[in-house]
Protein backbone atom coordinates (compact mmCIF):
# COMPACT_ATOMS: atom_id res chain seq x y z
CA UNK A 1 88.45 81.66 -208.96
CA UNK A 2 87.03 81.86 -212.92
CA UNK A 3 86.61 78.79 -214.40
CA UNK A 4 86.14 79.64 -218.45
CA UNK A 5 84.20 76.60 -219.79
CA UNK A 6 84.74 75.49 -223.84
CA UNK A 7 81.32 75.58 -226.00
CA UNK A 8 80.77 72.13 -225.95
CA UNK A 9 81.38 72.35 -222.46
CA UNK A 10 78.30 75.12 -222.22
CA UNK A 11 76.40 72.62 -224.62
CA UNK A 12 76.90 69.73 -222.94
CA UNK A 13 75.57 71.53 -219.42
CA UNK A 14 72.53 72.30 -221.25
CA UNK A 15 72.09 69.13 -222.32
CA UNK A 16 72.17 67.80 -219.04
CA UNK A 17 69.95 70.09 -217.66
CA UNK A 18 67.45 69.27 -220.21
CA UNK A 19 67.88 65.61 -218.87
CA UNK A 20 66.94 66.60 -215.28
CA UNK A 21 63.71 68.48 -216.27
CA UNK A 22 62.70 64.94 -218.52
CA UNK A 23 63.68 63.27 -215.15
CA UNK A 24 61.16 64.86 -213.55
CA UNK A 25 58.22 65.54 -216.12
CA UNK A 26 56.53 62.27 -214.27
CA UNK A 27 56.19 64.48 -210.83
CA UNK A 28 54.42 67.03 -213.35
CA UNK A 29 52.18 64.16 -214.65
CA UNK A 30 51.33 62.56 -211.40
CA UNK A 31 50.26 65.45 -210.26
CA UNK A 32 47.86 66.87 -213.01
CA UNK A 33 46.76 63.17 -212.92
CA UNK A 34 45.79 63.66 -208.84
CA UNK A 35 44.23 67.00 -209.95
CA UNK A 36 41.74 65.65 -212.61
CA UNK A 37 40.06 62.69 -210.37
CA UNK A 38 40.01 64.76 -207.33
CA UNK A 39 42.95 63.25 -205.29
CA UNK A 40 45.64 65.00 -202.90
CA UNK A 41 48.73 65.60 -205.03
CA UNK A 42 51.76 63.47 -204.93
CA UNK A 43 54.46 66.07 -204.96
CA UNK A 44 54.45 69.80 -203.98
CA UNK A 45 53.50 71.44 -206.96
CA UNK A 46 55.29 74.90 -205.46
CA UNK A 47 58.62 72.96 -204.72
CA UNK A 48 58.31 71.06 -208.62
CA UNK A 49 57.70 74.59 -209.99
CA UNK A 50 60.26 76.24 -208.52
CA UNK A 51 63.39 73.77 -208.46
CA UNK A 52 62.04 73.02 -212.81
CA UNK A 53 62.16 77.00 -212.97
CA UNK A 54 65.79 77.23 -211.89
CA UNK A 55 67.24 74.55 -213.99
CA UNK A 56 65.00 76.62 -217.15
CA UNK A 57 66.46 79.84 -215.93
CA UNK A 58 70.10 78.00 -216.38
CA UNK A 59 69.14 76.75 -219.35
CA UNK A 60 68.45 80.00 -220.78
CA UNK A 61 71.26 81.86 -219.62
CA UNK A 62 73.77 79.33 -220.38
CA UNK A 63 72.22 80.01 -223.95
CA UNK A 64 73.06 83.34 -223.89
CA UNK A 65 76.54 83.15 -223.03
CA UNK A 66 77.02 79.83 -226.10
CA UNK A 67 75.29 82.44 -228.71
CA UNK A 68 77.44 84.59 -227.91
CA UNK A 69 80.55 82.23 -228.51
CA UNK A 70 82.39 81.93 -231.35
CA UNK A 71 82.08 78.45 -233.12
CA UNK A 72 84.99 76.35 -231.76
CA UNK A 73 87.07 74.78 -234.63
CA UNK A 74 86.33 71.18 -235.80
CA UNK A 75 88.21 68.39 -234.69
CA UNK A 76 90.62 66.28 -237.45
């Protein structure tokens, strides 16, 4: 089954999306934090990389398929 999503709909995915990588910038920072005074790291840095990497990868595709959308028409 196809769901077809609006624009804003699109937008507003992206949007989240760019919530959950802010959500987890602090396992990023704890980490390099760790790293520069020499202690074990909080967090896997493969498992952070790879699960911020997907949500980017959405991010960008989603973009593709809203520039490729016409504008929707303004609400009265």
């Amino acid at each position: 089954m196809i769901i077809h999503k609006t624009k804003s709909e699109l937008e507003q995915e992206v949007r989240n999306l760019q919530c959950d990588l802010t959500a987890t910038d602090y396992k990023v920072i704890k980490c390099y934090e760790a790293q520069l005074v020499g202690e074990p790291l909080p967090y896997d840095k493969d498992v952070i990389h790879a699960d911020r990497q997907a949500i980017r990868n959405r991010i960008n595709e989603l973009q593709e398929i809203i520039d490729g959308m016409p504008d929707e028409p303004e609400e009265v």
